[in-house]
Structures are given as structure tokens and as C-alpha cells.
PDB file of N, CA and C in Angstrom:
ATOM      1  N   UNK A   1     -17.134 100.776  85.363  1.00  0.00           N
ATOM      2  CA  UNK A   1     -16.953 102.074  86.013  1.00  0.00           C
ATOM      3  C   UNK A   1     -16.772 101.932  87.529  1.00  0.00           C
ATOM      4  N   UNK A   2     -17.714 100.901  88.414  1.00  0.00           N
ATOM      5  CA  UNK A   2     -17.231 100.959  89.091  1.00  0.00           C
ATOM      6  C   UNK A   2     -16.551 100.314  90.247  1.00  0.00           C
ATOM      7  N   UNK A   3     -15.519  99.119  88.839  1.00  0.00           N
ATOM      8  CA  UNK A   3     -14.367  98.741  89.757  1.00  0.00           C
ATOM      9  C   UNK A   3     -13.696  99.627  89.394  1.00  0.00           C
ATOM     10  N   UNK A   4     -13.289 101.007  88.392  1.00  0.00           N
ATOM     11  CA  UNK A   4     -12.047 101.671  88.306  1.00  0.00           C
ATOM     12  C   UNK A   4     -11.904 102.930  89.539  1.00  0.00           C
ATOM     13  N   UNK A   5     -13.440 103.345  89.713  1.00  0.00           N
ATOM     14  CA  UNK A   5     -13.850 104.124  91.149  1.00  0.00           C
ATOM     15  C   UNK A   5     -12.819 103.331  92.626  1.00  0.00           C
ATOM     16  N   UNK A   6     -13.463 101.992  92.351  1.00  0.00           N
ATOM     17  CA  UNK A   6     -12.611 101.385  93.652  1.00  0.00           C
ATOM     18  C   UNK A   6     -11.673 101.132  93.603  1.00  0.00           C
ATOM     19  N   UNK A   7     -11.092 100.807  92.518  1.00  0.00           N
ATOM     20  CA  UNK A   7      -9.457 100.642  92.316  1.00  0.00           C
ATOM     21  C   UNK A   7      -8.577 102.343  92.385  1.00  0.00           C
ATOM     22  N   UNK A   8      -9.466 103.012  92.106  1.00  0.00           N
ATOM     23  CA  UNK A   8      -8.611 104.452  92.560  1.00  0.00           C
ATOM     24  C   UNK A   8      -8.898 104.867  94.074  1.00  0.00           C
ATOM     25  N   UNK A   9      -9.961 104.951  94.239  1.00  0.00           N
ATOM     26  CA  UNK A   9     -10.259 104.628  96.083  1.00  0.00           C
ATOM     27  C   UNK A   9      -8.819 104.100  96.989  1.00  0.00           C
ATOM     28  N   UNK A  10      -8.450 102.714  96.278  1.00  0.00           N
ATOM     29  CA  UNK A  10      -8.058 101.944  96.695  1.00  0.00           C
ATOM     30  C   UNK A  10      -6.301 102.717  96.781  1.00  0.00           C
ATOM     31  N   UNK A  11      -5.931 103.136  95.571  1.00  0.00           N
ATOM     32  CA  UNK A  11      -4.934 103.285  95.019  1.00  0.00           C
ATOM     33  C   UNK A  11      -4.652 104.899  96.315  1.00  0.00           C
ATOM     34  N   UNK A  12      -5.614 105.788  96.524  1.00  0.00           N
ATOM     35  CA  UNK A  12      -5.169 106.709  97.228  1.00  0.00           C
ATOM     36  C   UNK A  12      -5.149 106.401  98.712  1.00  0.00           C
ATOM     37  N   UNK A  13      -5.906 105.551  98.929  1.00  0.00           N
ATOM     38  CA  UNK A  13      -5.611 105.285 100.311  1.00  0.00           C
ATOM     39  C   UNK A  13      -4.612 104.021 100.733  1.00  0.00           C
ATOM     40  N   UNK A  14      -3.827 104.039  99.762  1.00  0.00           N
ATOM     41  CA  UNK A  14      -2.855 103.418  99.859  1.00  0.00           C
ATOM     42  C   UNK A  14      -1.376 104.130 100.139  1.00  0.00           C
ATOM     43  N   UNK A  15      -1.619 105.380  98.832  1.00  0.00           N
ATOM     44  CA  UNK A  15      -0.843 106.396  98.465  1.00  0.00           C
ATOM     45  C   UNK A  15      -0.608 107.168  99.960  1.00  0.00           C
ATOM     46  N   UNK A  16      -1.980 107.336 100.528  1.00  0.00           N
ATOM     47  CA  UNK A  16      -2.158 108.325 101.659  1.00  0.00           C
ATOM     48  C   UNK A  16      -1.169 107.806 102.840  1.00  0.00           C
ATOM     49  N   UNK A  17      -1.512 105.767 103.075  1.00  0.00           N
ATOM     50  CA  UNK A  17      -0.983 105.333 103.837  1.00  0.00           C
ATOM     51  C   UNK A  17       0.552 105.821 103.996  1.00  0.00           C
ATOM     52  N   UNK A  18       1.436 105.440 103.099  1.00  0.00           N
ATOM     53  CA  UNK A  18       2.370 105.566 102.621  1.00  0.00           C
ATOM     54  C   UNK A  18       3.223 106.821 103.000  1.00  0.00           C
ATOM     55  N   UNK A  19       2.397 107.782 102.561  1.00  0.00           N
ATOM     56  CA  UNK A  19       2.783 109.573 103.178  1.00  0.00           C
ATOM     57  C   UNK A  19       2.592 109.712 104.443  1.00  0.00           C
ATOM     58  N   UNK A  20       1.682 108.747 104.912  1.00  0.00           N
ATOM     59  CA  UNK A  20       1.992 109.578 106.355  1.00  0.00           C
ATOM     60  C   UNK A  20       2.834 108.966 106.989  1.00  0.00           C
ATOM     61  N   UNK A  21       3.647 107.485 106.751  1.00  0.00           N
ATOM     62  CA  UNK A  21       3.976 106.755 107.381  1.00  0.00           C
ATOM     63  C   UNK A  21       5.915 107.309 106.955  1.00  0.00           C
ATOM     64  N   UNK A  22       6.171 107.691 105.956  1.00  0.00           N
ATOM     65  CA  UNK A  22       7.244 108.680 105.994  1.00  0.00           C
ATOM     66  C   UNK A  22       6.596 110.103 106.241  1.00  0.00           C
ATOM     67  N   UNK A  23       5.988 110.658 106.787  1.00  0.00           N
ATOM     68  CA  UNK A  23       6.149 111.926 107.431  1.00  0.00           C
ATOM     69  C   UNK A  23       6.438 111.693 109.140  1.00  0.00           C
ATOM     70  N   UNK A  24       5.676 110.560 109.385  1.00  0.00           N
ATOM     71  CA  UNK A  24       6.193 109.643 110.974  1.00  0.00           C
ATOM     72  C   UNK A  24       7.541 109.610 111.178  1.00  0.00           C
ATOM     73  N   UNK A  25       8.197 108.740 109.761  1.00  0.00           N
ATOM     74  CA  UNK A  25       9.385 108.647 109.890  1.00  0.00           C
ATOM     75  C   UNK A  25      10.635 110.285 110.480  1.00  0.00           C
ATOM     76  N   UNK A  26       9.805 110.967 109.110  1.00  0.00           N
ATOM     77  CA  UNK A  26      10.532 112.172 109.242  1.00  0.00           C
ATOM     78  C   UNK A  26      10.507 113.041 110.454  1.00  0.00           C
ATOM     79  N   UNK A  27       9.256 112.920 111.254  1.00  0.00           N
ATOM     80  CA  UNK A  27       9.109 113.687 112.859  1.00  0.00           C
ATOM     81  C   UNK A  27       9.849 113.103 113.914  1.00  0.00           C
ATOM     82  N   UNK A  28      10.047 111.225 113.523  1.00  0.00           N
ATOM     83  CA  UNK A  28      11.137 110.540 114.706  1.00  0.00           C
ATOM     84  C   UNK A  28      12.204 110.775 114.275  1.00  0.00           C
ATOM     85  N   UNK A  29      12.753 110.883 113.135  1.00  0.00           N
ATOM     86  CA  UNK A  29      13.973 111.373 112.966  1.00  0.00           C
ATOM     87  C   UNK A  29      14.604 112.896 114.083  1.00  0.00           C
ATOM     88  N   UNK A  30      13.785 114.146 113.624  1.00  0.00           N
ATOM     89  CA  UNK A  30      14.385 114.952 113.919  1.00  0.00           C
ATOM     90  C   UNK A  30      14.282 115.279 115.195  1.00  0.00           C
ATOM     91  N   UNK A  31      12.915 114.550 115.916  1.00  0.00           N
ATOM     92  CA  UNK A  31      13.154 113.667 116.937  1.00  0.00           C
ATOM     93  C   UNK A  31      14.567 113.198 117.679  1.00  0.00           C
ATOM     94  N   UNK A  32      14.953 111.907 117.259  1.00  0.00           N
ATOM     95  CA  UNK A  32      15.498 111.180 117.571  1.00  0.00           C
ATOM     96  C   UNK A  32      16.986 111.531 117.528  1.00  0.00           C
ATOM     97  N   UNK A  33      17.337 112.404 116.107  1.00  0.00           N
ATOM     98  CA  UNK A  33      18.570 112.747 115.647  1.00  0.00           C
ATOM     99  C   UNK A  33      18.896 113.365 116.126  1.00  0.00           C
ATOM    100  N   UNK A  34      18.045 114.963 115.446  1.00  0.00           N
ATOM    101  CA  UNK A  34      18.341 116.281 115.380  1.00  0.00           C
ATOM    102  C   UNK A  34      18.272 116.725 117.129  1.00  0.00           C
ATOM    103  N   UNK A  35      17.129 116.236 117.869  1.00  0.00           N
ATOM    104  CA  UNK A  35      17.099 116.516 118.956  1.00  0.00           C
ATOM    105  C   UNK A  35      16.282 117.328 119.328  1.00  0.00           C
ATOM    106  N   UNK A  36      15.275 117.460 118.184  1.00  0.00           N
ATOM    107  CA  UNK A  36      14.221 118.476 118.526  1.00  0.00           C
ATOM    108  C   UNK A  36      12.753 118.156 119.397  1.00  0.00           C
ATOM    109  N   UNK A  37      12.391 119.491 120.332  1.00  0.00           N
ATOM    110  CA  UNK A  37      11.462 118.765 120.920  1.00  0.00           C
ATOM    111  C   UNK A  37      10.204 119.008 120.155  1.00  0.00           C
ATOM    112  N   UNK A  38       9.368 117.858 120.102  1.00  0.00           N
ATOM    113  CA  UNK A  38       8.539 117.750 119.186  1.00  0.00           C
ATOM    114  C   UNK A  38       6.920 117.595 119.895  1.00  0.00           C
ATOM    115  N   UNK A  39       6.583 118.711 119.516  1.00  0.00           N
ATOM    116  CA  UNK A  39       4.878 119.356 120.300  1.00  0.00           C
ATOM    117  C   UNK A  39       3.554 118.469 119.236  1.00  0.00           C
ATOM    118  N   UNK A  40       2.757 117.555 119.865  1.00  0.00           N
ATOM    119  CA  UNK A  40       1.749 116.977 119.204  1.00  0.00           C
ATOM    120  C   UNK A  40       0.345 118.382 119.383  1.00  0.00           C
ATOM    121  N   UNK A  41      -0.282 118.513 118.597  1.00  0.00           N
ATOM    122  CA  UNK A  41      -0.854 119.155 118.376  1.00  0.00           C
ATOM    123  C   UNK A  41      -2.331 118.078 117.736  1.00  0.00           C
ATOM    124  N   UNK A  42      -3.905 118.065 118.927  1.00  0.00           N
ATOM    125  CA  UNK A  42      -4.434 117.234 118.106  1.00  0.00           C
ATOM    126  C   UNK A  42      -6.055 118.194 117.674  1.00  0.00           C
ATOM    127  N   UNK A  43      -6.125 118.669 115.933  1.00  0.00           N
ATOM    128  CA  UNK A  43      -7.235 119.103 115.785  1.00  0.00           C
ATOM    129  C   UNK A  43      -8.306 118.640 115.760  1.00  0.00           C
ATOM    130  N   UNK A  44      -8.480 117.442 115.733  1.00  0.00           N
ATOM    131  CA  UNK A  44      -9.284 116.688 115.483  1.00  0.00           C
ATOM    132  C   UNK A  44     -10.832 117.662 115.598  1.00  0.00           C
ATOM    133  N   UNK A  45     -10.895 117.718 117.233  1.00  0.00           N
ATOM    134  CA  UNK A  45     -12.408 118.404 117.795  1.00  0.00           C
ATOM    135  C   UNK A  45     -12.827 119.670 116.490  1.00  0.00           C
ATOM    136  N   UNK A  46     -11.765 120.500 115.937  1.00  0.00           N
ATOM    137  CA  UNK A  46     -12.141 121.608 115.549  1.00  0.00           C
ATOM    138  C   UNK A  46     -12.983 121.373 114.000  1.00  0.00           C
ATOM    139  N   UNK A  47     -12.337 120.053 113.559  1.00  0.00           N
ATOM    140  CA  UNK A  47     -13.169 119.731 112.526  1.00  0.00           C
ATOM    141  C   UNK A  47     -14.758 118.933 112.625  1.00  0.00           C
ATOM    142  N   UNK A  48     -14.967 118.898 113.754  1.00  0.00           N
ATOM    143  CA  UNK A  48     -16.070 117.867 114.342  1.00  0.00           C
ATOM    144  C   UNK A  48     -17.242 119.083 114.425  1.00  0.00           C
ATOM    145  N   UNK A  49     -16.711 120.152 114.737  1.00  0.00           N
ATOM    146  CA  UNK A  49     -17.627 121.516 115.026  1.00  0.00           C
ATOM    147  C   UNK A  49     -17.467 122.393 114.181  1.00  0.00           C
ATOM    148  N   UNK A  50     -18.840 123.400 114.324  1.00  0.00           N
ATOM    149  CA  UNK A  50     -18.857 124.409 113.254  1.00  0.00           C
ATOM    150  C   UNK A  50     -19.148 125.365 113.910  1.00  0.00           C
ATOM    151  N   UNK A  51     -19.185 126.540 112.582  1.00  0.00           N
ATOM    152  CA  UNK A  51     -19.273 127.562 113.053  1.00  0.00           C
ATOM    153  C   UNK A  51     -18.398 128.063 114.167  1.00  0.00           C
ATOM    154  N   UNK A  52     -19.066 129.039 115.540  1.00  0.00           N
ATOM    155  CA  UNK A  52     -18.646 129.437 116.752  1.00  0.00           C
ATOM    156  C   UNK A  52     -17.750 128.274 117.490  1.00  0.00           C
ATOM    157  N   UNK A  53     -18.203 127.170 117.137  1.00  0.00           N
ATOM    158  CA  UNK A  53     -17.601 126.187 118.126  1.00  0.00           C
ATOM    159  C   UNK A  53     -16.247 125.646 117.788  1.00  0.00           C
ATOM    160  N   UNK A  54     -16.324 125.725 116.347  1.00  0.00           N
ATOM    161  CA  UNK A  54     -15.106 125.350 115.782  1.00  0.00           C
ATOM    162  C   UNK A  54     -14.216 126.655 115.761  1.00  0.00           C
ATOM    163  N   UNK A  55     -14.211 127.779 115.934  1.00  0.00           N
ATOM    164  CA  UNK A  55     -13.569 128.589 116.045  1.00  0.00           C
ATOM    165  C   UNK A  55     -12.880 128.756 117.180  1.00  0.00           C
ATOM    166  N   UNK A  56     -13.749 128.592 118.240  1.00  0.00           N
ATOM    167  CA  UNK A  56     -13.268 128.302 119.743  1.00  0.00           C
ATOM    168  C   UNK A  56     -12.271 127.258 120.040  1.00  0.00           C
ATOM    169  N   UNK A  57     -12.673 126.034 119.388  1.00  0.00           N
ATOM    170  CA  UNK A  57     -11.689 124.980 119.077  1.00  0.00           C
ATOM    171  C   UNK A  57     -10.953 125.181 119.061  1.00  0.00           C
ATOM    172  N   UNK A  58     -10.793 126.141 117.485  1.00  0.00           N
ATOM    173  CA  UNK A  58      -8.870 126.461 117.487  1.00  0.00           C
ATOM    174  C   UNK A  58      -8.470 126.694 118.291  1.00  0.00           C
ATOM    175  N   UNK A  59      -8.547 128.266 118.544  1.00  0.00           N
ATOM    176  CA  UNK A  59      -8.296 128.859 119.613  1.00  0.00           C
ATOM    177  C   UNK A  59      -7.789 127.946 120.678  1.00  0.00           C
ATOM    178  N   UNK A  60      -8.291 127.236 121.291  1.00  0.00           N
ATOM    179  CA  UNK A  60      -8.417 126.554 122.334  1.00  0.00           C
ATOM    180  C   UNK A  60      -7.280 125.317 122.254  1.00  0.00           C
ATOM    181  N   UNK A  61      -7.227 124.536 121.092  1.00  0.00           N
ATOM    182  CA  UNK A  61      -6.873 123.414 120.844  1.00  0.00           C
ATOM    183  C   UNK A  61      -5.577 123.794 119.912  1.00  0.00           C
ATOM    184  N   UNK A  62      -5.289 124.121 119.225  1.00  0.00           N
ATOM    185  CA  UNK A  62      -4.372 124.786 118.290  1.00  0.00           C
ATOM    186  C   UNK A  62      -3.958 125.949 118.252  1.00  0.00           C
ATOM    187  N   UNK A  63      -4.141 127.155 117.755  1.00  0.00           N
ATOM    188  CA  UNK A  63      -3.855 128.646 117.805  1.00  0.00           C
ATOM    189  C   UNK A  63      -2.919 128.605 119.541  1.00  0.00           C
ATOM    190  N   UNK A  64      -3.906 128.591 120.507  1.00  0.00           N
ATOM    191  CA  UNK A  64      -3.317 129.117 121.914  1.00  0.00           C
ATOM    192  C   UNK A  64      -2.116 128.128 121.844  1.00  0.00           C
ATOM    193  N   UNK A  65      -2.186 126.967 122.078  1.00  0.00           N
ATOM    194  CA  UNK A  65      -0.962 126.227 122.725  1.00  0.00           C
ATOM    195  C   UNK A  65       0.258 126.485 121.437  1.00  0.00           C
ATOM    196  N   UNK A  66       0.007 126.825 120.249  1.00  0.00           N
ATOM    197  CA  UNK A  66       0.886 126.403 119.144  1.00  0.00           C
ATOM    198  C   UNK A  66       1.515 128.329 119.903  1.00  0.00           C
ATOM    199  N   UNK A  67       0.909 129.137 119.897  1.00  0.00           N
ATOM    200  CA  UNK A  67       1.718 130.233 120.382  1.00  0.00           C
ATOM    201  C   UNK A  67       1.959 129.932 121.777  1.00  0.00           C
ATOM    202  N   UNK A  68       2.554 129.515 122.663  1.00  0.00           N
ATOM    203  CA  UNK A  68       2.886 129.538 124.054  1.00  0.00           C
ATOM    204  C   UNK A  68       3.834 128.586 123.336  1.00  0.00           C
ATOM    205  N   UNK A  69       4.381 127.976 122.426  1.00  0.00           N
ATOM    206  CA  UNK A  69       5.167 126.693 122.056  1.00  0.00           C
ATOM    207  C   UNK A  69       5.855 127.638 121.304  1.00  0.00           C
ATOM    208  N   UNK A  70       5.511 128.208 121.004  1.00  0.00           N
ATOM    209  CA  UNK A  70       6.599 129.410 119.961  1.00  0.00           C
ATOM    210  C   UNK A  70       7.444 130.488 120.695  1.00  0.00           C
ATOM    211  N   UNK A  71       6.480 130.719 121.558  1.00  0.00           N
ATOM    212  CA  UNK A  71       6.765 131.877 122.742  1.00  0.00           C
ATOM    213  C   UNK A  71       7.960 131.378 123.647  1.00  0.00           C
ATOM    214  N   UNK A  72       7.872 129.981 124.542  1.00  0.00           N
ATOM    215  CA  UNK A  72       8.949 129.163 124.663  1.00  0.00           C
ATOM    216  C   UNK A  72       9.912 129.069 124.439  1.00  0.00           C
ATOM    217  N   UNK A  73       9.862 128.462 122.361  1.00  0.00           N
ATOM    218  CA  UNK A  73      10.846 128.779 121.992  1.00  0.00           C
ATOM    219  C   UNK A  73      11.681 129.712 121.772  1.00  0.00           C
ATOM    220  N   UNK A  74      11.176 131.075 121.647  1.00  0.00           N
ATOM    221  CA  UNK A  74      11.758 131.893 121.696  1.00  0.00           C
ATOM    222  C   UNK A  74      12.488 132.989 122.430  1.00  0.00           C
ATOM    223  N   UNK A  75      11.872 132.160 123.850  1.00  0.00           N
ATOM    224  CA  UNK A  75      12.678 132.944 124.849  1.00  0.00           C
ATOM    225  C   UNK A  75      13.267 132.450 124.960  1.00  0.00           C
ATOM    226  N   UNK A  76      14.200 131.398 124.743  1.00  0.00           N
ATOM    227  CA  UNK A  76      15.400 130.152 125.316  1.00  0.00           C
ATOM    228  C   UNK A  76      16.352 131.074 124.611  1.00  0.00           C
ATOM    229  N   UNK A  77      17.580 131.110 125.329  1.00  0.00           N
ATOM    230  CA  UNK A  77      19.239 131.973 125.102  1.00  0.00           C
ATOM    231  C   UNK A  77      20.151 130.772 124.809  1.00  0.00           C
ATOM    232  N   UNK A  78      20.846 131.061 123.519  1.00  0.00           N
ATOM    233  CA  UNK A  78      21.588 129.869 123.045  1.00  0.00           C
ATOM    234  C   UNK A  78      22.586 130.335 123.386  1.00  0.00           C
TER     235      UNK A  78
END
């Protein structure tokens, strides 16, 4: 039982590797290609905190900047 625990352990964090390393691909692409400008966004803190604090987080760390990045975009005249 539990080498099949670690062999599936094993098997998703392999799987996981894998996905993120083409979703990389796919952000330098449209990046690189398409020409898009591409906003890093890092949540990390908001999952570290709870409650009040993690709410603020967002806000703070995600929510605010992801709207001023939208807002941006959407004032630009093509």
C-alpha cells in the first residue's frame, strides 16, 4: 500500500511538473509571438494568511493591481 501511495505521489508531481512547464511555454509564446504584455501577478502571501489578512492580501496583492491592468487596458485606442 504504501509504495502505490508513493508511486502516485510520485506520478502527480510529475504530471504537475509537466503542466506547468507547458503553461510557461504557452505565456512565452504569446509573449514572445503574439506580443502581448504579460502582468505577473504573485499570490502567494494571500494563501499564507487568513481570515482578515488574507482578504486584505487580495485586495492588495491581486484584486487592486489585476483591475488597474484591466483599466489600462482598456483605455488604450486602437
Amino acid at each position: 500500500n504504501a509504495m502505490l501511495i508513493q508511486k502516485a505521489i510520485s506520478e502527480m508531481k510529475e504530471n504537475t511538473y509537466k503542466l506547468a512547464c507547458r503553461q510557461v511555454e504557452k505565456i512565452y509564446r504569446l509573449r514572445d509571438i503574439k506580443g502581448w504584455n504579460i502582468h505577473r501577478l504573485d499570490a502567494t502571501q494571500v494563501f499564507k494568511e487568513k481570515g482578515k489578512e488574507s482578504d486584505e492580501a487580495w485586495n492588495e496583492l491581486v484584486a487592486g493591481p489585476s483591475v488597474a491592468i484591466v483599466g489600462q487596458f482598456l483605455s488604450k485606442t486602437y
